[in-house]
C-alpha atoms as a PDB file:
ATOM      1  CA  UNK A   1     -55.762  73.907 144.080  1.00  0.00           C
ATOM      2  CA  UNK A   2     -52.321  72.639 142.936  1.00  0.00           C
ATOM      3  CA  UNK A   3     -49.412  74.507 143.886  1.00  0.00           C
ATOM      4  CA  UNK A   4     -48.536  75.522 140.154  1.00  0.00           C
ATOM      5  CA  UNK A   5     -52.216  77.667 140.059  1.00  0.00           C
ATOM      6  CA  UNK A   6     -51.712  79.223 143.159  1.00  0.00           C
ATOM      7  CA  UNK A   7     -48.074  80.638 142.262  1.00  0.00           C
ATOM      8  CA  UNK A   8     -49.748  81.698 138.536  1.00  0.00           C
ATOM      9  CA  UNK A   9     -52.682  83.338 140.357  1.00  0.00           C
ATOM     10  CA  UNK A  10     -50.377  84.867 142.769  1.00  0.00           C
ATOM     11  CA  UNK A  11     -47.959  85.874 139.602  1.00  0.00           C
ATOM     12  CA  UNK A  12     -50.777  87.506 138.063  1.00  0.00           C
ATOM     13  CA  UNK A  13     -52.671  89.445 140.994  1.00  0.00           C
ATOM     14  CA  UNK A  14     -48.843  90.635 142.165  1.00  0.00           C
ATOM     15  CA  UNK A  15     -48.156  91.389 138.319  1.00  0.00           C
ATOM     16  CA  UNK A  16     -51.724  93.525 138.154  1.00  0.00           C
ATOM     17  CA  UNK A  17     -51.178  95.298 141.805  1.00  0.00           C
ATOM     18  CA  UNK A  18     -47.525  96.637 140.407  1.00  0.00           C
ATOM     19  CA  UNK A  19     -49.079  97.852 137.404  1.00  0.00           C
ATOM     20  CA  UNK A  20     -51.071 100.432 138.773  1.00  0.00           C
ATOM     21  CA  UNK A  21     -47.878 101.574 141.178  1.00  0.00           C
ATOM     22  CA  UNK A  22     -46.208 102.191 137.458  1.00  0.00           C
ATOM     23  CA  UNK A  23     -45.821 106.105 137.293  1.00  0.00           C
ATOM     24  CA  UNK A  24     -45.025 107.469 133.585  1.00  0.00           C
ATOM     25  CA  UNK A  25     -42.864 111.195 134.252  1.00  0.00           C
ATOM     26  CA  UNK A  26     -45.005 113.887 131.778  1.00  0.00           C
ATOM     27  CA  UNK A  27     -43.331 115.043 128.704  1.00  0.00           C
ATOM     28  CA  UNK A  28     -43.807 118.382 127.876  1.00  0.00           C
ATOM     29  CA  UNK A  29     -44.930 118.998 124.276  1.00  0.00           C
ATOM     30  CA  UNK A  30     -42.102 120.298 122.146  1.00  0.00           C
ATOM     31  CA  UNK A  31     -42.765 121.702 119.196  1.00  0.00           C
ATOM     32  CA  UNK A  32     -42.051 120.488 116.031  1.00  0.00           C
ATOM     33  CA  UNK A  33     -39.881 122.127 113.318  1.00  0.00           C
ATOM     34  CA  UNK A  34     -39.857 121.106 110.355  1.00  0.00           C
ATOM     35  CA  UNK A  35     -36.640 122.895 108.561  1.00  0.00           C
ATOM     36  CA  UNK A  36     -37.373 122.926 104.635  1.00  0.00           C
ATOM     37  CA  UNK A  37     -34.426 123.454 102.591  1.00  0.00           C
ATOM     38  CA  UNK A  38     -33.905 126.679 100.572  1.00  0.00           C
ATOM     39  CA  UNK A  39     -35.194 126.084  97.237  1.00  0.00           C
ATOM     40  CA  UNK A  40     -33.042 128.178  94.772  1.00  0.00           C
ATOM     41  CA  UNK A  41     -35.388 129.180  91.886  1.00  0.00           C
ATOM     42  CA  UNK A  42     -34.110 128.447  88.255  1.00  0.00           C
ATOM     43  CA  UNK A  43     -34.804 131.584  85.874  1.00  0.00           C
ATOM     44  CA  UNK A  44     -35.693 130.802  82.236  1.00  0.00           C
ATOM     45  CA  UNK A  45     -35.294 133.497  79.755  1.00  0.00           C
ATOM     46  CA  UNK A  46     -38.477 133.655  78.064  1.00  0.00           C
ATOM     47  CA  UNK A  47     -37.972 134.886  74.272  1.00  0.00           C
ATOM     48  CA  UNK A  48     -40.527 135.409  71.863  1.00  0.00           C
ATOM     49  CA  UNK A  49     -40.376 135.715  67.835  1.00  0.00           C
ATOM     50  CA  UNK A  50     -42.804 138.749  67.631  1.00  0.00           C
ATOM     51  CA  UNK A  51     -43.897 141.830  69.382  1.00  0.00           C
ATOM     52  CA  UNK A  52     -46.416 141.868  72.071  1.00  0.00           C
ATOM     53  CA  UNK A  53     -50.055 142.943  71.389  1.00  0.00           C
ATOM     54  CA  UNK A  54     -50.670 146.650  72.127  1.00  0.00           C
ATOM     55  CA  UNK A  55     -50.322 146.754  76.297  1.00  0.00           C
ATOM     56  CA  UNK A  56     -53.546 146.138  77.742  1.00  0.00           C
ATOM     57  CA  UNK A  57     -55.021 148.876  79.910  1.00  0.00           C
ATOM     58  CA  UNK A  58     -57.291 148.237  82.853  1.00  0.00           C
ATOM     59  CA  UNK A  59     -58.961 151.162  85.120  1.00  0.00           C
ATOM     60  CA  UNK A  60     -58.654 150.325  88.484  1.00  0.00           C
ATOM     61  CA  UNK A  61     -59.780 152.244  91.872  1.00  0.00           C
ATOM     62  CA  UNK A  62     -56.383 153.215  94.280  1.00  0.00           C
ATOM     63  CA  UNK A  63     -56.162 150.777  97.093  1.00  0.00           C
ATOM     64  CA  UNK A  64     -54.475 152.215 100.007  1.00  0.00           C
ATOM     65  CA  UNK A  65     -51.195 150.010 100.847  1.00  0.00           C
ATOM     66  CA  UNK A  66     -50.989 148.227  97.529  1.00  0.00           C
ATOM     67  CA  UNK A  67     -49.914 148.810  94.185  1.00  0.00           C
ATOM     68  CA  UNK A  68     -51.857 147.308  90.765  1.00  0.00           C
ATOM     69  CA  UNK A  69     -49.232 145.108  89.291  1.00  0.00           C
ATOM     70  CA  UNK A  70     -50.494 145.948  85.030  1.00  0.00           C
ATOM     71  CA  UNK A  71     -51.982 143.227  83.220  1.00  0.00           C
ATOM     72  CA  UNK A  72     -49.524 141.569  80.426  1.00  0.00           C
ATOM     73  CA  UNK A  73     -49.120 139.222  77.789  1.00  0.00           C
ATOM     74  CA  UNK A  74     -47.839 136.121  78.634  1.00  0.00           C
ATOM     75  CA  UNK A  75     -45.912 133.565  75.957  1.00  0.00           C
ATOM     76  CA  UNK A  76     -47.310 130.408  75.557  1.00  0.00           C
ATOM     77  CA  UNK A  77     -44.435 129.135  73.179  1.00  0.00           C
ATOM     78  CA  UNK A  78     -47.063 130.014  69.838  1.00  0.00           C
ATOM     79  CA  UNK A  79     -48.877 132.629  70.903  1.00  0.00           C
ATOM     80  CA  UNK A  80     -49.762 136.011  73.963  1.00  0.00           C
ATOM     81  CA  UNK A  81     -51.903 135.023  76.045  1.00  0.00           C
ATOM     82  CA  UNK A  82     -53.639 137.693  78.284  1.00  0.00           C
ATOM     83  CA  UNK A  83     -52.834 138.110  81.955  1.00  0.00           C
ATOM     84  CA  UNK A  84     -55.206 139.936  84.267  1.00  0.00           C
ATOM     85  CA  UNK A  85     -53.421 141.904  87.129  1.00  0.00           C
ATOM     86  CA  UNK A  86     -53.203 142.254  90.496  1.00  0.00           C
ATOM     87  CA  UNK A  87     -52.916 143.845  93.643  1.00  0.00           C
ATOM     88  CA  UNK A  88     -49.057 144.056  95.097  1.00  0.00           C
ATOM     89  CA  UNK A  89     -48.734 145.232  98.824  1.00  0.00           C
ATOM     90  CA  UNK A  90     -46.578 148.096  98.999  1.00  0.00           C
ATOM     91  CA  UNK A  91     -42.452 147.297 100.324  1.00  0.00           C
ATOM     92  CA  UNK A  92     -41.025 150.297 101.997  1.00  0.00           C
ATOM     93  CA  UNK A  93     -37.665 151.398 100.308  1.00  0.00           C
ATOM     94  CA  UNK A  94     -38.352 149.449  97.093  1.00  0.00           C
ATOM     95  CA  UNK A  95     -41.057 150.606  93.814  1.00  0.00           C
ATOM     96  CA  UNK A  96     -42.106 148.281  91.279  1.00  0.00           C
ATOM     97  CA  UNK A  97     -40.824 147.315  87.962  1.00  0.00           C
ATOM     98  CA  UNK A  98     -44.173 146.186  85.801  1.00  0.00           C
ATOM     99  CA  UNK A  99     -44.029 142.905  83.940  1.00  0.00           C
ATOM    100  CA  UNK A 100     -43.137 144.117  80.251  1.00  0.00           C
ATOM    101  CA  UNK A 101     -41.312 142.698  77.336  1.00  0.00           C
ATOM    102  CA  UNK A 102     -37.879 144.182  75.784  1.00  0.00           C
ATOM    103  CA  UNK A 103     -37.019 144.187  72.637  1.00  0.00           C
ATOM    104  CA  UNK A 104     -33.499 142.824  71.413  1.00  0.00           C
ATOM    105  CA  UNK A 105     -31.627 141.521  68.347  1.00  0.00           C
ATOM    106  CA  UNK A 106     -32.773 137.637  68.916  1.00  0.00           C
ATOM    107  CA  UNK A 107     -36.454 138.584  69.674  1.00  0.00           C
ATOM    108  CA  UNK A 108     -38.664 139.590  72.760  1.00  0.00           C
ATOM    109  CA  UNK A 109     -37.386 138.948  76.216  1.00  0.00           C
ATOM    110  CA  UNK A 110     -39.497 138.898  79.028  1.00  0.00           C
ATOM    111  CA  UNK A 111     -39.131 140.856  81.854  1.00  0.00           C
ATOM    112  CA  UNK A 112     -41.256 139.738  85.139  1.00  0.00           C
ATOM    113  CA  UNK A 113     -42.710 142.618  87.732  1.00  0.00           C
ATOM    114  CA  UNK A 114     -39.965 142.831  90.747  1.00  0.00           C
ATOM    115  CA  UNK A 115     -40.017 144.715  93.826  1.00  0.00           C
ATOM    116  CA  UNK A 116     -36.534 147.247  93.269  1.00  0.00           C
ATOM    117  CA  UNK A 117     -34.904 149.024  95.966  1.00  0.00           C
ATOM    118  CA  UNK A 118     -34.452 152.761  96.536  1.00  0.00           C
END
């Protein structure tokens, strides 16, 4: 053998040896947060031209620890549309303002169901 193989073979058995000497510390898992930035929600005052169809009434069973938020008609920008209810888990200290329209010199304004304290 020439004296170039034997100091590559000798390279390469030395360089294969180390490698399983190599110790890699553990990493404890972190966890990941992911931070999402407050998204401030733009309100749009809804307005219609004409009065609401007569309120729609649904019959619905008590649920213990929730509150039926009333059905309501929704603008579409031409016409109500119908909105089926739903259930609203109760909030301590607070009652609930039903969706419902007001009436005003300019039109109909929409009001949206809100949790209210006290």
């Amino acid at each position: 053998m020439s004296i170039r193989l034997v100091a590559l073979t000798s390279l390469v058995a030395a360089t294969a040896l180390a490698s399983g000497c190599v110790v890699e510390p553990v990493h404890q898992r972190r966890p990941v947060v992911v931070e999402r930035p407050v998204v401030q929600r733009e309100y749009v005052e809804m307005v219609a031209p004409r009065p609401p169809p007569p309120i729609i009434v649904e019959q619905v069973a008590p649920r213990p620890g929730f509150i039926w938020a009333r059905s309501y008609w929704r603008w579409d920008g031409r016409n109500y549309v119908a909105e089926r209810g739903h259930w609203e888990p109760v909030r301590q200290g607070y009652h609930y303002s039903h969706p419902h329209w007001e009436q005003r010199g300019d039109g109909w304004h929409w009001r949206a169901g809100v949790w209210v304290s006290g």
